[in-house]
Protein backbone atom coordinates (compact mmCIF):
# COMPACT_ATOMS: atom_id res chain seq x y z
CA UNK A 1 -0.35 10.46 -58.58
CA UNK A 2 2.38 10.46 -55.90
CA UNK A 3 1.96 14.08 -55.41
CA UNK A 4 -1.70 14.24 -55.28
CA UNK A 5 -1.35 11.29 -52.55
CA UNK A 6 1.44 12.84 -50.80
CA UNK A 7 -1.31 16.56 -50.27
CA UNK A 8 -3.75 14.61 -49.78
CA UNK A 9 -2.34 12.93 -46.77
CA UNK A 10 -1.24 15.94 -45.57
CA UNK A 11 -4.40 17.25 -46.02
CA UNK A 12 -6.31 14.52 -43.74
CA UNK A 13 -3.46 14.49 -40.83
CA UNK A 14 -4.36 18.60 -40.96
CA UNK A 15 -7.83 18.16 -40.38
CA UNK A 16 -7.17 14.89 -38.11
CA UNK A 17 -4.98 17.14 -35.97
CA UNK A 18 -8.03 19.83 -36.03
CA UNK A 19 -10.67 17.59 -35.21
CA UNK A 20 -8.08 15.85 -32.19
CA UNK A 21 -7.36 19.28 -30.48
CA UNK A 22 -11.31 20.24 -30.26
CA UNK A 23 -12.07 16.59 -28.99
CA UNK A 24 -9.27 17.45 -26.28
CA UNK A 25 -10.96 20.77 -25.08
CA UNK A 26 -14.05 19.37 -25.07
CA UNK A 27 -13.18 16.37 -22.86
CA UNK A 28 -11.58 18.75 -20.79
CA UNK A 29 -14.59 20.83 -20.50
CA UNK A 30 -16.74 17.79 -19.37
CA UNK A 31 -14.04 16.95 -17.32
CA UNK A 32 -13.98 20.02 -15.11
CA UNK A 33 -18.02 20.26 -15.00
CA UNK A 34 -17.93 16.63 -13.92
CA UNK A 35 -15.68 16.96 -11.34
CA UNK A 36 -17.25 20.07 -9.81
CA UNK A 37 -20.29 17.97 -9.69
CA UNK A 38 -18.78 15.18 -8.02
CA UNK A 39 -17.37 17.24 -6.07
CA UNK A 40 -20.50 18.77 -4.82
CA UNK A 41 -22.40 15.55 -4.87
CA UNK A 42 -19.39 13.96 -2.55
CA UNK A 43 -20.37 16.56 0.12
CA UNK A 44 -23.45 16.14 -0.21
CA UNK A 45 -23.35 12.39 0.84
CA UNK A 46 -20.58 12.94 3.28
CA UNK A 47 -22.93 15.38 5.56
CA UNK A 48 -25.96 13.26 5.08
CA UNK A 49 -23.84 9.99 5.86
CA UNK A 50 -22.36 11.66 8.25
CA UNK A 51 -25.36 12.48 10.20
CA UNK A 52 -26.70 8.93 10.01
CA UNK A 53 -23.56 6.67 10.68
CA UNK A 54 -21.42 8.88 12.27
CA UNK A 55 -18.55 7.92 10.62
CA UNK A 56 -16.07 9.31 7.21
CA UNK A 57 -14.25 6.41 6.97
CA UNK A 58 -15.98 5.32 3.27
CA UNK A 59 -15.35 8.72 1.77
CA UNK A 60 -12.26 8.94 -0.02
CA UNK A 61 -13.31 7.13 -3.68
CA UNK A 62 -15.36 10.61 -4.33
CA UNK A 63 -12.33 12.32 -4.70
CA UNK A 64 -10.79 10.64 -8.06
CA UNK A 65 -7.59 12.68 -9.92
CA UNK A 66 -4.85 13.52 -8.81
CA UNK A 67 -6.03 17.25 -7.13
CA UNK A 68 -6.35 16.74 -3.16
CA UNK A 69 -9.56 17.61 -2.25
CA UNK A 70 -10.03 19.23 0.54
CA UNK A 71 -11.45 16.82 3.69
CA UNK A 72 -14.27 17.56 5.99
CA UNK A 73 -13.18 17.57 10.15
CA UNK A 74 -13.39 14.12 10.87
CA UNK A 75 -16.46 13.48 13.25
CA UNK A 76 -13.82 11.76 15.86
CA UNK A 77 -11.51 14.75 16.26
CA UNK A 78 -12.27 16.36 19.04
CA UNK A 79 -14.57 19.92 18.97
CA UNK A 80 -12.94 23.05 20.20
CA UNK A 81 -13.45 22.80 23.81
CA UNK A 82 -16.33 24.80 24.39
CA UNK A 83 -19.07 24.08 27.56
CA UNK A 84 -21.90 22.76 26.41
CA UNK A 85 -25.08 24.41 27.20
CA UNK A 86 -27.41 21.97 29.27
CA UNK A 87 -29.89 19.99 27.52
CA UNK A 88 -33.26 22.26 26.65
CA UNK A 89 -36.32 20.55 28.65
CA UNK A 90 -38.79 18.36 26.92
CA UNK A 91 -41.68 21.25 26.69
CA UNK A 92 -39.51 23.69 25.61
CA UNK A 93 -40.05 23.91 21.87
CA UNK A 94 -41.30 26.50 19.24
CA UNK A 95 -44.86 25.58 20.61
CA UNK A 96 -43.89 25.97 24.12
CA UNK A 97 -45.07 29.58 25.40
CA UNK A 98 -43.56 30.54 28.97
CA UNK A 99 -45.19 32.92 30.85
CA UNK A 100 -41.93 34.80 31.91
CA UNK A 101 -41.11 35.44 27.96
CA UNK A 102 -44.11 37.44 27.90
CA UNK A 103 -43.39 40.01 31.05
CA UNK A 104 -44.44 37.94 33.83
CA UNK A 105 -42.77 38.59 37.23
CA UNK A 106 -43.43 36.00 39.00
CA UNK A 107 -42.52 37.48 42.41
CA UNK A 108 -46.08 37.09 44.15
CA UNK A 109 -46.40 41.00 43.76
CA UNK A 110 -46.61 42.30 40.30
CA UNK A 111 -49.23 42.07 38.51
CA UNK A 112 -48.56 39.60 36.05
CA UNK A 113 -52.18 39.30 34.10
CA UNK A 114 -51.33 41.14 31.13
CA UNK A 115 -48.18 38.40 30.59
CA UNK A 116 -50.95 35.85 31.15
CA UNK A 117 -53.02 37.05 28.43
CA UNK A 118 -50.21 37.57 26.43
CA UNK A 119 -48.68 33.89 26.36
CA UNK A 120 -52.37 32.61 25.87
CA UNK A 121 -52.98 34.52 22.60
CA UNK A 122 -50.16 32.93 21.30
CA UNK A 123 -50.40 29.83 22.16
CA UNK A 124 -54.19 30.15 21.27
CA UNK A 125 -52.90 30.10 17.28
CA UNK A 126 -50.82 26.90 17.55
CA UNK A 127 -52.57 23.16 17.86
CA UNK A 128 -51.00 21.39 21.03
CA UNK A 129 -48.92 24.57 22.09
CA UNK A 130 -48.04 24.63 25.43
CA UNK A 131 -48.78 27.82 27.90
CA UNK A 132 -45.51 27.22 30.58
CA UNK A 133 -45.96 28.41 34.02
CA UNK A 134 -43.01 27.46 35.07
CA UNK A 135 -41.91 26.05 38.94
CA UNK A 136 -40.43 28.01 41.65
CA UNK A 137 -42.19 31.53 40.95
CA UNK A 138 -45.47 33.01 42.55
CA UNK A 139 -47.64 34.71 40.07
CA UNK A 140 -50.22 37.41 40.80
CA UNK A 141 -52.84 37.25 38.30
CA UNK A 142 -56.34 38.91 38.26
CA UNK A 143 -59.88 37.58 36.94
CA UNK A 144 -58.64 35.91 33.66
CA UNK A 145 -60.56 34.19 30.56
CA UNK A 146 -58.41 32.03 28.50
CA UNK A 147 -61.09 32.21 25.74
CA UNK A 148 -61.80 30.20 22.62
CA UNK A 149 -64.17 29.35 20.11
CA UNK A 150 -60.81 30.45 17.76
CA UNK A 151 -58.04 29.18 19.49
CA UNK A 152 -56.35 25.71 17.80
CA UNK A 153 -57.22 22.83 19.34
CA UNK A 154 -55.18 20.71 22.19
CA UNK A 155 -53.59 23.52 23.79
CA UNK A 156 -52.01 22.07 27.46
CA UNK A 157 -51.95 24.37 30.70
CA UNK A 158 -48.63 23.34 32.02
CA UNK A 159 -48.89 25.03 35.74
CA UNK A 160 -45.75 24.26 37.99
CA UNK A 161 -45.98 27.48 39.85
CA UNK A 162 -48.38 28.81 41.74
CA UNK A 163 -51.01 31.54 40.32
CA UNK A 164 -52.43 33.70 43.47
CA UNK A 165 -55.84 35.40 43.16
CA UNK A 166 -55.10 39.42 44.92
CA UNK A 167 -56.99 40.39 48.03
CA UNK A 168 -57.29 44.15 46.83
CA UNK A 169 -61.35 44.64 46.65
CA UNK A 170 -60.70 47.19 43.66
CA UNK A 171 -59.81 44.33 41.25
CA UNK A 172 -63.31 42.68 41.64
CA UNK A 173 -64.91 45.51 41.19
CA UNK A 174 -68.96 44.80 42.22
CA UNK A 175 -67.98 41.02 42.19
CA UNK A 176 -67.56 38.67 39.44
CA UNK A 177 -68.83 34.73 39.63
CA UNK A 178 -64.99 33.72 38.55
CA UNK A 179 -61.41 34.13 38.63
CA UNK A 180 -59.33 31.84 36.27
CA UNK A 181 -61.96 30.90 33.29
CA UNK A 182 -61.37 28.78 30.00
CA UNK A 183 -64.24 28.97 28.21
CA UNK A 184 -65.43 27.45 24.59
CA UNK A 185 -62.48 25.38 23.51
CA UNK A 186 -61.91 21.88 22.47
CA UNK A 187 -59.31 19.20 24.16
CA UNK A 188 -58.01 21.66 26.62
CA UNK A 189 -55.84 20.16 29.48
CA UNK A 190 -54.37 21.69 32.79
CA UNK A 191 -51.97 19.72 34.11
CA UNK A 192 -48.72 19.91 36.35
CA UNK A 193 -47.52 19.77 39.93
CA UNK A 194 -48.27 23.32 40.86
CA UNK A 195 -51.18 25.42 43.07
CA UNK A 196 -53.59 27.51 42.33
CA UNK A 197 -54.33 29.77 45.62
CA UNK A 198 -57.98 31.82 45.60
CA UNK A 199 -56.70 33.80 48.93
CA UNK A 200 -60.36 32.64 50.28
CA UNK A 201 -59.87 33.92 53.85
CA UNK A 202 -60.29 38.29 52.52
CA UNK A 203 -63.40 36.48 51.54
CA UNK A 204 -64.87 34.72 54.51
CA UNK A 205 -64.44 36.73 57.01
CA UNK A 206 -67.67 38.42 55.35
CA UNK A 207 -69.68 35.42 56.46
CA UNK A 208 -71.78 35.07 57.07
CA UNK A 209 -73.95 38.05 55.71
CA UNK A 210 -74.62 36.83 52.29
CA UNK A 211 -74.19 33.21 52.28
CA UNK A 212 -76.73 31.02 52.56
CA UNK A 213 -76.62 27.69 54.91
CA UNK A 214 -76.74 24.07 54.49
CA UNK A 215 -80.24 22.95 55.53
CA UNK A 216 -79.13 19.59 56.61
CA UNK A 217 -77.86 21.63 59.62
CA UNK A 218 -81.33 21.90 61.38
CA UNK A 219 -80.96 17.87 61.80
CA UNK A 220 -77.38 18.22 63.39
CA UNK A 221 -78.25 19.27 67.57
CA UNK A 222 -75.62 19.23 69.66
CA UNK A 223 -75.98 17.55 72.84
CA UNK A 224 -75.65 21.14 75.16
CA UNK A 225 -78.60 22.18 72.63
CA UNK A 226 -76.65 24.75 71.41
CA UNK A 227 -76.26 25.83 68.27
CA UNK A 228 -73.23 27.62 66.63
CA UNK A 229 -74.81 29.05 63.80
CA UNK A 230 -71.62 30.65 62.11
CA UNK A 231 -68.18 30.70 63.37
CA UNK A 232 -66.75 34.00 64.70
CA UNK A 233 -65.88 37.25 62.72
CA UNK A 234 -62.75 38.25 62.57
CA UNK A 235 -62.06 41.35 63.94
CA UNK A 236 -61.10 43.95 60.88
CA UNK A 237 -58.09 45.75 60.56
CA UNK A 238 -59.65 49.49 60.42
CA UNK A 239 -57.66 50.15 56.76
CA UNK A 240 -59.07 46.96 55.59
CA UNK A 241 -62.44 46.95 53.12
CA UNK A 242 -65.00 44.38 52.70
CA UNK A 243 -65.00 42.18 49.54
CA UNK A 244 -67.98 41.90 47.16
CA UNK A 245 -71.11 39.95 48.05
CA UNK A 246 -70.71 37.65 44.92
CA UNK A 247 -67.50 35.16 45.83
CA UNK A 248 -66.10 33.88 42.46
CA UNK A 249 -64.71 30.49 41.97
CA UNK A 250 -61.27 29.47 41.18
CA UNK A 251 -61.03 27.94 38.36
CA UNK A 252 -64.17 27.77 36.00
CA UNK A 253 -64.55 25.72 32.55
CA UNK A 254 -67.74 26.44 30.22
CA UNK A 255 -68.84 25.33 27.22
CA UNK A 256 -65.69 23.36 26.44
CA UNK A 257 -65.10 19.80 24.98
CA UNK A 258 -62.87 16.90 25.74
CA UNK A 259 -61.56 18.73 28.90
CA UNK A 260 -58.75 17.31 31.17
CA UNK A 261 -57.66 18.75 34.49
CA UNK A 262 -54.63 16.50 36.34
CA UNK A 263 -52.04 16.50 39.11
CA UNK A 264 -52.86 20.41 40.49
CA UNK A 265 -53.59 21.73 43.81
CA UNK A 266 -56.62 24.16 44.14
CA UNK A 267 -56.91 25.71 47.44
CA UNK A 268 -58.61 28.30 49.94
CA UNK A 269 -61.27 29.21 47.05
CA UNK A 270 -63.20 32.13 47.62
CA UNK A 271 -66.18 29.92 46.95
CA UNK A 272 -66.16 26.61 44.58
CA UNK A 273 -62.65 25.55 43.60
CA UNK A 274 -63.59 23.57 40.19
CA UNK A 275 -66.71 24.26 38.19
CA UNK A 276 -67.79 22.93 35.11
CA UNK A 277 -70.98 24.40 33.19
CA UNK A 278 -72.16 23.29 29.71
CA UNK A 279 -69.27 21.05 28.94
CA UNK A 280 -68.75 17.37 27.48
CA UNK A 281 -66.23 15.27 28.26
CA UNK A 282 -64.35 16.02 31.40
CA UNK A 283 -61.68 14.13 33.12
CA UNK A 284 -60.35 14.99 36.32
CA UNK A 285 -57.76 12.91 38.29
CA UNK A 286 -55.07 12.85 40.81
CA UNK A 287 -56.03 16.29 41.70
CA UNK A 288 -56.04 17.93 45.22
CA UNK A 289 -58.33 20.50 46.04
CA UNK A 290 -58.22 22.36 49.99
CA UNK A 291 -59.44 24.66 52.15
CA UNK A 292 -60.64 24.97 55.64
CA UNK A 293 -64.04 22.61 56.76
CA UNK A 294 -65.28 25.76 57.66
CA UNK A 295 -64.74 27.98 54.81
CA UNK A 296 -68.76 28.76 53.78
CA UNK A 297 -69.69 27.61 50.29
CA UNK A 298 -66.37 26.50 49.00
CA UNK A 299 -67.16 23.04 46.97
CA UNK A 300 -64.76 21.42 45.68
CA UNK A 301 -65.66 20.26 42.23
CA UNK A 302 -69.08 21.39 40.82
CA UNK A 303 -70.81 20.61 37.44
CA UNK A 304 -73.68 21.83 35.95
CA UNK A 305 -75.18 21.00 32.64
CA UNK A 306 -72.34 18.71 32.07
CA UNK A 307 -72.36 14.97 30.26
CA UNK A 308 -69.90 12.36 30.33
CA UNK A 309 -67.62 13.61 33.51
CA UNK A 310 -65.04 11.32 35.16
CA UNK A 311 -63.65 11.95 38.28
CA UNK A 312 -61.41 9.71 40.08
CA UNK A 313 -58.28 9.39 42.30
CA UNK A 314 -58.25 12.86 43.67
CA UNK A 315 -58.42 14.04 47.46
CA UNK A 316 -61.17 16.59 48.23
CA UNK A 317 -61.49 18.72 51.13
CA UNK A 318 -63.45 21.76 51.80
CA UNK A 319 -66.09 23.44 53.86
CA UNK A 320 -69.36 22.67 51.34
CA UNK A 321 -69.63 19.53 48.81
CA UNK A 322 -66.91 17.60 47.44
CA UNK A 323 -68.83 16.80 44.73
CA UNK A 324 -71.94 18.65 43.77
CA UNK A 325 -73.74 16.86 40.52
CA UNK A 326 -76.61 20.06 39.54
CA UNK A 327 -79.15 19.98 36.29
CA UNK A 328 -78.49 18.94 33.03
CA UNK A 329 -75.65 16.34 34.37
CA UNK A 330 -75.80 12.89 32.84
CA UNK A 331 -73.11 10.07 32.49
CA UNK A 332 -71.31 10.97 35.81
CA UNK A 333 -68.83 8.71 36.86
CA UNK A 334 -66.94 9.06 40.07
CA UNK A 335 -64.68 6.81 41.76
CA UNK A 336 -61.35 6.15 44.03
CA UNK A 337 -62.15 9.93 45.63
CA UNK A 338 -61.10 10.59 49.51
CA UNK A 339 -63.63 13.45 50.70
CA UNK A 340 -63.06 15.26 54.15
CA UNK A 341 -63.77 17.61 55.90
CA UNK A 342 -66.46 18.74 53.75
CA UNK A 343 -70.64 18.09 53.49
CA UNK A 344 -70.16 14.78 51.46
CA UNK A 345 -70.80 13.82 47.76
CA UNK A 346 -73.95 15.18 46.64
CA UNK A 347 -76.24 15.44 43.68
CA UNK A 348 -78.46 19.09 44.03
CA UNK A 349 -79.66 21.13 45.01
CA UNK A 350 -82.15 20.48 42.22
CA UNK A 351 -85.40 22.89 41.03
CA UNK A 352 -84.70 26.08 43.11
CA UNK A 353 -87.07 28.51 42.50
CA UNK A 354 -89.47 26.50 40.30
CA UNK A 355 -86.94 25.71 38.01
CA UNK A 356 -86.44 22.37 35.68
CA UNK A 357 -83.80 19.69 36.99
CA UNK A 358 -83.08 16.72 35.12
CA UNK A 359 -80.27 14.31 36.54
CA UNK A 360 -79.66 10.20 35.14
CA UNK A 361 -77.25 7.85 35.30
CA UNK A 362 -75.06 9.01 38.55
CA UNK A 363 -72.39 6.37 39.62
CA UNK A 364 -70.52 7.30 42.90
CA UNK A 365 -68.24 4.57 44.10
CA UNK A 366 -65.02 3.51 45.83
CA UNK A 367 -65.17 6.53 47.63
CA UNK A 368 -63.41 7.35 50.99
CA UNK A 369 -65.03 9.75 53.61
CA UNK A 370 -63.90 10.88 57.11
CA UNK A 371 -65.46 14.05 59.42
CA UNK A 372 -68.21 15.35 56.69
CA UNK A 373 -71.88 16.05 57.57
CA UNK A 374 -73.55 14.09 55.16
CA UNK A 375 -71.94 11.01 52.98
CA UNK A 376 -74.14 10.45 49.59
CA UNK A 377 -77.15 12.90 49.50
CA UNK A 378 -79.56 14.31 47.26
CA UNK A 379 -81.38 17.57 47.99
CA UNK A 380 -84.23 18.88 46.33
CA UNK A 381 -86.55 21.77 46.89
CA UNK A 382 -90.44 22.28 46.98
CA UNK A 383 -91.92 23.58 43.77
CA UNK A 384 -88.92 22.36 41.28
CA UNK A 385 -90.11 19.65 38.59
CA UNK A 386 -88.25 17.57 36.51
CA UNK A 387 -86.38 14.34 37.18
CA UNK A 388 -83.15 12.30 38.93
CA UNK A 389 -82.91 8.84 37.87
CA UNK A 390 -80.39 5.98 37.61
CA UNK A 391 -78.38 6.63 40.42
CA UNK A 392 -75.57 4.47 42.24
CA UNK A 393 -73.62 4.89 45.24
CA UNK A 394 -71.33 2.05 45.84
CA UNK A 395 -68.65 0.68 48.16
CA UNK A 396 -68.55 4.13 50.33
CA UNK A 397 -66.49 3.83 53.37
CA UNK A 398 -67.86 6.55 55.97
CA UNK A 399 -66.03 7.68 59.20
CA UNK A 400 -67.81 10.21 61.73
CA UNK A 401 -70.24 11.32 59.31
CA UNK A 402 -72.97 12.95 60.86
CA UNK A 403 -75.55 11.46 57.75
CA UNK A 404 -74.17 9.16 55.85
CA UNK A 405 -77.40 8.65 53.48
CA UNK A 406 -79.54 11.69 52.84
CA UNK A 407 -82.49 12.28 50.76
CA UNK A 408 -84.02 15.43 51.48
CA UNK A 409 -86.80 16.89 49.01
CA UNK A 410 -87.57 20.05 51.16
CA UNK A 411 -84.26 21.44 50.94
CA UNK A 412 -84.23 25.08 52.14
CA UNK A 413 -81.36 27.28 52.92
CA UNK A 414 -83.00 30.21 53.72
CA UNK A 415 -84.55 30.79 57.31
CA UNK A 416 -88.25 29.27 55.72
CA UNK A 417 -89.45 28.33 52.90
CA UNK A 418 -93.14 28.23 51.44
CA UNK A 419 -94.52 24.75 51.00
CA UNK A 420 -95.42 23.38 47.38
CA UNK A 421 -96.81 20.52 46.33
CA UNK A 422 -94.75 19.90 42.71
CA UNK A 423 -91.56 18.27 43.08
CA UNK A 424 -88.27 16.59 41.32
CA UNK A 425 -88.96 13.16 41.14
CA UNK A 426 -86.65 10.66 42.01
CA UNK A 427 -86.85 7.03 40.83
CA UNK A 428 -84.39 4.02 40.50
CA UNK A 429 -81.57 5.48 43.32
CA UNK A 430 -79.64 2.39 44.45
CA UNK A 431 -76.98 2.14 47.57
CA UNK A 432 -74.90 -0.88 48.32
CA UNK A 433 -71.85 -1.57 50.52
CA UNK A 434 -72.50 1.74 52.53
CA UNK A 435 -70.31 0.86 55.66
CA UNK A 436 -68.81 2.95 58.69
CA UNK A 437 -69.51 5.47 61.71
CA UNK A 438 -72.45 7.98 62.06
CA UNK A 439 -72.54 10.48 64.75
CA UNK A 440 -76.18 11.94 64.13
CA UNK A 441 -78.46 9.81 61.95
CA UNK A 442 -77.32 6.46 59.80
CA UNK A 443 -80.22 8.01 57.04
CA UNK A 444 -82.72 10.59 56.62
CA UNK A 445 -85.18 9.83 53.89
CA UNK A 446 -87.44 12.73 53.60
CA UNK A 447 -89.50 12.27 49.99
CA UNK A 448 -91.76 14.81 48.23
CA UNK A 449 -95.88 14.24 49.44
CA UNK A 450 -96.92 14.96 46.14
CA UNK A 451 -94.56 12.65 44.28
CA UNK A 452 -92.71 10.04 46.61
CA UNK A 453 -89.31 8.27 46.20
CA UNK A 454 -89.43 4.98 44.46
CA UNK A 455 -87.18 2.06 43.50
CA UNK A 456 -84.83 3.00 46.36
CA UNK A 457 -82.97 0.07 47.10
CA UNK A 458 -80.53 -0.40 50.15
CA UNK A 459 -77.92 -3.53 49.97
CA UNK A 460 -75.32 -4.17 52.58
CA UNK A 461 -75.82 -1.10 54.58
CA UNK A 462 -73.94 -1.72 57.91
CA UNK A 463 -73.59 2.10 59.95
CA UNK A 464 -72.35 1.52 63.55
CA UNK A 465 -73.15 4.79 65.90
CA UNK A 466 -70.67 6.71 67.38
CA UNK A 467 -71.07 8.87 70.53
CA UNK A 468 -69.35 12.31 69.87
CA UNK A 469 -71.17 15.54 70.69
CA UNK A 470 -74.51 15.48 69.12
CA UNK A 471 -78.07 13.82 69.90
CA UNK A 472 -78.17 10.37 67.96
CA UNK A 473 -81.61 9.34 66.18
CA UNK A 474 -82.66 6.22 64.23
CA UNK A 475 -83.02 6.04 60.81
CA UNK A 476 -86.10 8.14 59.30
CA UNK A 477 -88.25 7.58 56.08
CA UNK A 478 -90.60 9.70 54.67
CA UNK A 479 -92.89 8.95 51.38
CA UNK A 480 -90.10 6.89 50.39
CA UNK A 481 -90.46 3.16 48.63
CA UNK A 482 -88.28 0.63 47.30
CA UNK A 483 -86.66 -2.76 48.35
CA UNK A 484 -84.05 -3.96 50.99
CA UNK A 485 -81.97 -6.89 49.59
CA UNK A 486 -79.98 -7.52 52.75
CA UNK A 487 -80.61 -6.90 56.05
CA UNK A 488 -79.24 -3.87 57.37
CA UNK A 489 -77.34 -2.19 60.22
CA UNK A 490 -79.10 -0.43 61.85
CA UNK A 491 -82.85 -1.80 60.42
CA UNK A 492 -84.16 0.51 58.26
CA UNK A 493 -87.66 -0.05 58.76
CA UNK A 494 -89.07 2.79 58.26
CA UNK A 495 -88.30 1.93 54.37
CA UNK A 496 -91.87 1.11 52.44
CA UNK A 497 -91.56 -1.90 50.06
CA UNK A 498 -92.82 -1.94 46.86
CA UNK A 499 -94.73 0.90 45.25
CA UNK A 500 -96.90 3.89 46.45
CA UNK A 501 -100.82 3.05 45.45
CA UNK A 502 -100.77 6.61 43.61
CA UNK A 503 -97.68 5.70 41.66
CA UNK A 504 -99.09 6.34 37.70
CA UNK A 505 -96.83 6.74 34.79
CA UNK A 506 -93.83 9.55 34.33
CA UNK A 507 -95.79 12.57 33.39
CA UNK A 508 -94.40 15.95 31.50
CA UNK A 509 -93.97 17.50 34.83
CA UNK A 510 -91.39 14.66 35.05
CA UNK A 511 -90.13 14.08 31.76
CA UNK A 512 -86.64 15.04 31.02
């Protein structure tokens, strides 16, 4: 019994022992793969607690045994002292795309189109990417389309430079109706501090050959009865060659929605400096667009076929419209605008050539103008149809305007014009708080036979005359009818009230 107890205690303490030394490794084992974690883990958290608090100073417990582990570089020693590269600007991001990275010059002599082009595709593939023309370089770029329907949405024109149009003929070719064009492309936006420069004056030293006139200039007769019908032509440098007929405009949008333009200069445009055709949703503001008062057919901003347009705090000066409104334009609102020198704000010329116009809900107001020929005007020609309706000019301060209010439905800017008995009607066109100096006429109504003006109604009109250089007449009306709430200055008499006895319902040569 003593013996069998005696091996068989032996025999447990053997396998005791066994079992105790394979419990050991294992524990080991775990022990090394848990501390490798740890060790891992407690790197982990030091980086990313690190990067939020900007401080080690909670570390050390990750360490545990008796091993040193290795420490990070505290975040308070100081970094090997290195200069530190200047801080990147705001725009400059992966959706930034600067003109220069693409091959532009920017020297005001190379041609830098292709870079143009370049910069726009990409950007074109990225929403709210940014094409960079940066400040401080001149950029020579030739008739450019900045196309969509494809490109991403939101894409920003950031122009700090200046983009120059080139006065070599050869690039034009027979002539082309633009130079810088975004067309077809949704929440576009040029904005910046910088210029874009048309080089207009390779261009109008043509006129006056194939430009036509502003017809409100057979009222204008100086007091010498002479008339300057263009200004001189430059003499021509014998090496120099004449530009195409067709004169493009600057900058042209088309077909494009939710369209911003903001904080540019647009000058010395071979013909209109900002156009927009077939568009919805356009905001322009704090925007200056020059050239000479004599520069032929350079308007400043034009739209055509265009709805819901705001234009506002933005100086305008040019030698044709500051504003022309044409067909298809509805929801126009413009406001806070200084125009001069220039031919005024004006909606037309509507129904050329027998054509369709249809114009509603016009609001011109707060609106600034000094040395133009006419103020607020609408021009029409014989034999258009259609309609213009709902229209406001308010609160216009005029000084030395020629004709501050002008409706004139036999429009012509050729030497003659056949007469025609179908019209543009106009209806429901309202003017208040019209106040200044005329130095020709204080308003010429001239209204279609056929199908006079009605609802015109004048409220607070006070135009004092000014003696300058031209013969002075009194107000004129012509097949026009409406209302006059207030007396005005001068009387405008010649206004009919109420309605004409042939007035009958809007018809479809009207109807819009």
């Amino acid at each position: 019994m003593g013996a069998f107890s005696f091996r068989s205690i032996s025999f447990m303490l053997f396998i005791a022992f066994l079992v105790f030394s394979s419990s050991f490794d294992t524990c080991i084992a775990r022990r090394g793969r848990h501390w490798r974690q740890n060790r891992g883990t407690s790197a982990s958290l030091y980086k990313k607690k690190g990067k939020s608090h900007g401080s080690n100073s909670n570390h050390n417990h990750h360490n545990g045994g008796s091993k040193p582990k290795p420490q990070p570089p505290s975040h308070q020693a100081p970094l090997p002292t290195a200069p530190k590269p200047p801080p990147p600007s705001p725009i400059e991001d992966s959706t930034t795309f600067n003109v220069l990275d693409f091959g532009a010059k920017g020297d005001g002599k190379s041609d830098d189109t292709k870079a143009f082009q370049a910069a726009w595709a990409a950007a074109c593939k990225v929403e709210a990417s940014t094409m960079l023309v940066p400040a401080e370089y001149v950029f020579l770029v030739g008739p450019v389309s900045f196309s969509g329907p494809y490109c991403q949405a939101n894409i920003v024109f950031q122009l700090y430079g200046t983009i120059i149009a080139p006065t070599n003929s050869n690039v034009w070719g027979k002539g082309l109706l633009w130079w810088i064009e975004f067309t077809k492309l949704k929440g576009i936006t040029i904005q910046g501090t910088g210029t874009i420069d048309g080089s207009g004056s390779v261009w109008w030293q043509d006129y006056p050959f194939d430009d036509p006139v502003d017809d409100e200039t057979k009222l204008i007769i100086p007091l010498n009865n002479t008339v300057e019908e263009h200004p001189p032509i430059p003499i021509r440098n014998e090496f120099s060659k004449k530009m195409p007929s067709i004169k493009p405009t600057a900058l042209r949008f088309y077909g494009s929605i939710d369209t911003t333009v903001t904080g540019i200069t647009i000058q010395n445009s071979p013909q209109c400096h900002l156009k927009f055709d077939n568009c919805m949703g356009v905001v322009v503001h704090d925007i200056n667009i020059s050239s000479p008062g004599d520069s032929p057919n350079t308007d400043g901003i034009h739209l055509q076929n265009s709805k819901d347009v705001l234009l506002h705090s933005s100086n305008l000066a040019c030698g044709d419209d500051c504003v022309s409104i044409q067909t298809g334009c509805t929801n126009v609102y413009v406001h806070n605008v200084n125009c001069g020198p220039g031919h005024g704000i004006s909606i037309g010329s509507l129904g050329k050539d027998n054509t369709r116009a249809c114009v509603s809900n016009i609001t011109v107001r707060d609106v600034i103008m000094h040395n133009t020929m006419t103020g607020v005007r609408i021009k029409t020609w014989q034999g258009g149809s259609g309609s213009v309706q709902g229209v406001l000019f308010s609160n216009i301060q005029v000084s030395e305007v020629q004709l501050p209010i002008v409706i004139d439905q036999f429009y012509c800017d050729k030497s003659t014009c056949k007469n025609q008995t179908s019209a543009v009607a106009l209806s429901g066109i309202n003017y208040e708080k019209i106040r200044g100096t005329y130095t020709v006429k204080p308003v010429h109504f001239a209204c279609s036979d056929a199908l006079p003006c009605i609802d015109v109604s004048l409220t607070t009109i006070e135009l004092k005359p000014l003696q300058e250089h031209y013969h002075m007449y009194d107000p004129f009306c012509w097949q026009t009818f409406g209302e006059l709430n207030t007396p005005t200055t001068p009387p405008i008499n010649c206004l009919q009230i109420g309605k004409p006895s042939s007035n009958r319902p809007q018809s479809d040569h009207e109807a819009c």
